[in-house]
Structure formats: structure tokens, C-alpha cells
Protein backbone atom coordinates (compact mmCIF):
# COMPACT_ATOMS: atom_id res chain seq x y z
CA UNK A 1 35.72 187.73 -8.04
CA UNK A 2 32.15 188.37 -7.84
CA UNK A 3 30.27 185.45 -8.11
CA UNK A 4 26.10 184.93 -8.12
CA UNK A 5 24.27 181.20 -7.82
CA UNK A 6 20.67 180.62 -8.00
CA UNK A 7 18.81 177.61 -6.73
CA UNK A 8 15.74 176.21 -6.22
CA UNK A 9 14.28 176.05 -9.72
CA UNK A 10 12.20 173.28 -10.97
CA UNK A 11 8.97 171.30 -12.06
CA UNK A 12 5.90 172.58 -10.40
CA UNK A 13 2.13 172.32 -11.54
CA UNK A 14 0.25 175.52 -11.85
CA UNK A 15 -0.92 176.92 -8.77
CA UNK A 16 2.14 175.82 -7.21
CA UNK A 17 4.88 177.40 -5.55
CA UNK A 18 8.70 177.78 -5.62
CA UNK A 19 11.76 179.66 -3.80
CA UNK A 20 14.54 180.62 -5.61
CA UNK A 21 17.63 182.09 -3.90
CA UNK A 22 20.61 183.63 -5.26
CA UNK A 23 23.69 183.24 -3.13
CA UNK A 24 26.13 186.18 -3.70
CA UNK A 25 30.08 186.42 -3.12
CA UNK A 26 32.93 188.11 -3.80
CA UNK A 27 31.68 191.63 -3.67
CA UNK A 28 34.03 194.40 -2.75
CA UNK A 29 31.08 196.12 -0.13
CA UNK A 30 27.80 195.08 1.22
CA UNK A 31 26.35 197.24 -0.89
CA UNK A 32 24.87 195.71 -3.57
CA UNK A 33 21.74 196.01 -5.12
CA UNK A 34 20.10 193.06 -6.60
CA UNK A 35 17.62 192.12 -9.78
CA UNK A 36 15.69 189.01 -10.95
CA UNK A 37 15.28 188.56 -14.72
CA UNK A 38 14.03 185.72 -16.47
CA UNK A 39 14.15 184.42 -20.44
CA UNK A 40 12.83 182.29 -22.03
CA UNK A 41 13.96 180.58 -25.56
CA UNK A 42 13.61 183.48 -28.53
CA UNK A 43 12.77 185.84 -26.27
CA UNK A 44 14.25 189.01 -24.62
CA UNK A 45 15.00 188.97 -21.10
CA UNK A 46 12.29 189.83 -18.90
CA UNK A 47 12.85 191.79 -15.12
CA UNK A 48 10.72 190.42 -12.76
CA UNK A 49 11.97 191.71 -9.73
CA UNK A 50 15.03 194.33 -7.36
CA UNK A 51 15.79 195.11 -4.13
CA UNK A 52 18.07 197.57 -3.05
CA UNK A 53 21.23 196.72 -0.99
CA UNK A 54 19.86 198.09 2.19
CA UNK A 55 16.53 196.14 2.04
CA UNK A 56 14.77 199.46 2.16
CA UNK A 57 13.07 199.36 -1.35
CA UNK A 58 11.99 196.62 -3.44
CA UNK A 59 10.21 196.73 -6.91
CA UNK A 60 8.15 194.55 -9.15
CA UNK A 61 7.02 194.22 -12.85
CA UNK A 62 3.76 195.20 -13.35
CA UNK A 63 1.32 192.88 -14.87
CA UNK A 64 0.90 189.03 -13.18
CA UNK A 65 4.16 189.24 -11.24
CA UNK A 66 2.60 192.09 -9.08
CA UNK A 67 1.08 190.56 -6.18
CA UNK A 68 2.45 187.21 -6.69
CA UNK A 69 6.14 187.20 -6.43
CA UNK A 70 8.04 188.60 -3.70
CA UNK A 71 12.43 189.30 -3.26
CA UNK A 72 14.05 189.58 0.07
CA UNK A 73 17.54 189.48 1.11
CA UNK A 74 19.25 188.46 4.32
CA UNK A 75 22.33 190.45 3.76
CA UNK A 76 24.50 189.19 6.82
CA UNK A 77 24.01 185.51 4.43
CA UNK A 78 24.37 187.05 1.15
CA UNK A 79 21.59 185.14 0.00
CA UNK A 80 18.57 186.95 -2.07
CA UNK A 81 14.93 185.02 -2.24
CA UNK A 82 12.38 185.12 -4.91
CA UNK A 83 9.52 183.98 -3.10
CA UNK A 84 6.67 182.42 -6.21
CA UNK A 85 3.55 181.66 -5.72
CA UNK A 86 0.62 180.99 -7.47
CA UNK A 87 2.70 179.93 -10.72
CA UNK A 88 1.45 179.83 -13.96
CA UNK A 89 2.57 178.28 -16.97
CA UNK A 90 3.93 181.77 -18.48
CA UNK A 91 5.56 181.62 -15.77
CA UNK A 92 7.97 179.14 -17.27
CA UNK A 93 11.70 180.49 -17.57
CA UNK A 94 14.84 180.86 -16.90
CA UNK A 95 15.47 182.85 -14.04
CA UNK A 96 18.54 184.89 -13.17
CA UNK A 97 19.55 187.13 -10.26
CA UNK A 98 21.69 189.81 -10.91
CA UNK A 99 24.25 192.39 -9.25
CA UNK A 100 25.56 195.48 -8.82
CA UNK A 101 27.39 197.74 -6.66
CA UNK A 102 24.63 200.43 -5.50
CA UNK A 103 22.62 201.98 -3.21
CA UNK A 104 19.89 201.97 -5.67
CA UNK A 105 17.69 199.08 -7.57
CA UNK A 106 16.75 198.72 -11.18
CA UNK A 107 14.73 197.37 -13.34
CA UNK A 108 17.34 197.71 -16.53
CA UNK A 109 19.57 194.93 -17.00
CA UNK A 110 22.06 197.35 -18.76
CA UNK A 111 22.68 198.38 -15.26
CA UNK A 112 24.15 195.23 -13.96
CA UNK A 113 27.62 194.17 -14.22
CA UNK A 114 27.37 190.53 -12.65
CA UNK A 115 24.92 187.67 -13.46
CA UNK A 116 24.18 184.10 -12.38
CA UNK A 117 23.84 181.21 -14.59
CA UNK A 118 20.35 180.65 -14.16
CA UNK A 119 17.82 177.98 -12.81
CA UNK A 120 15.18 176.83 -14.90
CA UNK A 121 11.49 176.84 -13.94
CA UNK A 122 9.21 175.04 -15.26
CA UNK A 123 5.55 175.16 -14.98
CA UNK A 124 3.38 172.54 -16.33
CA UNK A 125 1.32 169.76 -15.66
């Protein structure tokens, strides 16, 4: 059973900076590719972030994110790392790392099958 867990969410003050990391198991291969989302209350959910299950390509949203936040994985401890800095308080969300079994990465959370429960972040101060 595939399961993902983020941590690290939290209360920072703008400006600040966080780590979240997603901690993956149960997946049939090692190749996995990986996506960070985030929502927030009334609103659709928002990619922020992939990597690819190799660590060979990486992508970001375009806009504030760009330049800001950055993923990385450390495959031989399953564990994938959304480096934030520089938050904001749009920042302010619920982010989620998501999974699926691919070579690729994507921006589309159609094409992911497994999903975390979330960690809150919360920017404010």
C-alpha cells in the first residue's frame, strides 16, 4: 500500500522560511515521480512544484514560486523536500505531495494516483 506523509508545515512570518518533506512508501518500483500541490479553503488546488523519479528534471509554477521554492529527493530515503523561502502570506496553504509511478513529472494532478494528507502552512505575522 502506497503511502505519502508530509511534514514540516507551520507558522512562519513573512520573509521566513520552511522545509517540507514528503516521506514515501509502499511503492511497487523506485520509480516514482513526485508533485507538490497546495489549496487553500474555496479554492482549486494549486501545483507548485515535480520532480521526476530519477532526479534528472524538476519543474516549477511560474509566477512567485519561480525562484523561490525548490523540490529535491533523496531516493535511497524515499523522502522528497520542498525547500521555501522567502514566504509570503499567499503563500498560506495546504500543501500536499503527490505520487505516481513514472519516469516522467507533471504538473496535472489528474495524473497522480496517490496523495498525502497535507501539512498546513501558514504565513502571517
Amino acid at each position: 500500500q502506497v503511502q505519502l506523509e508530509e511534514s514540516g508545515g507551520g507558522l512562519v512570518q513573512p520573509g521566513g522560511s520552511l522545509r517540507l518533506s514528503c516521506a514515501a512508501s509502499g511503492f511497487a518500483s523506485e520509480y516514482y515521480a513526485i508533485g507538490w500541490f497546495r489549496q487553500t479553503p474555496g479554492k482549486e488546488r494549486e501545483w507548485v512544484s515535480c520532480i521526476s523519479s530519477r532526479n534528472d528534471g524538476t519543474s516549477y509554477a511560474s509566477g512567485s514560486i519561480r525562484g523561490r521554492f525548490t523540490v529535491s529527493r533523496d531516493n535511497a530515503k524515499m523522502t522528497m523536500t520542498l525547500e521555501m523561502k522567502n514566504l509570503k502570506p499567499e503563500d498560506t496553504a495546504v500543501y500536499y505531495c503527490a505520487g505516481e509511478l513514472d519516469f516522467g513529472y507533471y504538473s496535472d494532478a489528474a495524473e497522480y494516483d496517490y496523495w498525502g494528507q497535507g501539512t498546513q502552512v501558514t504565513v502571517s505575522s
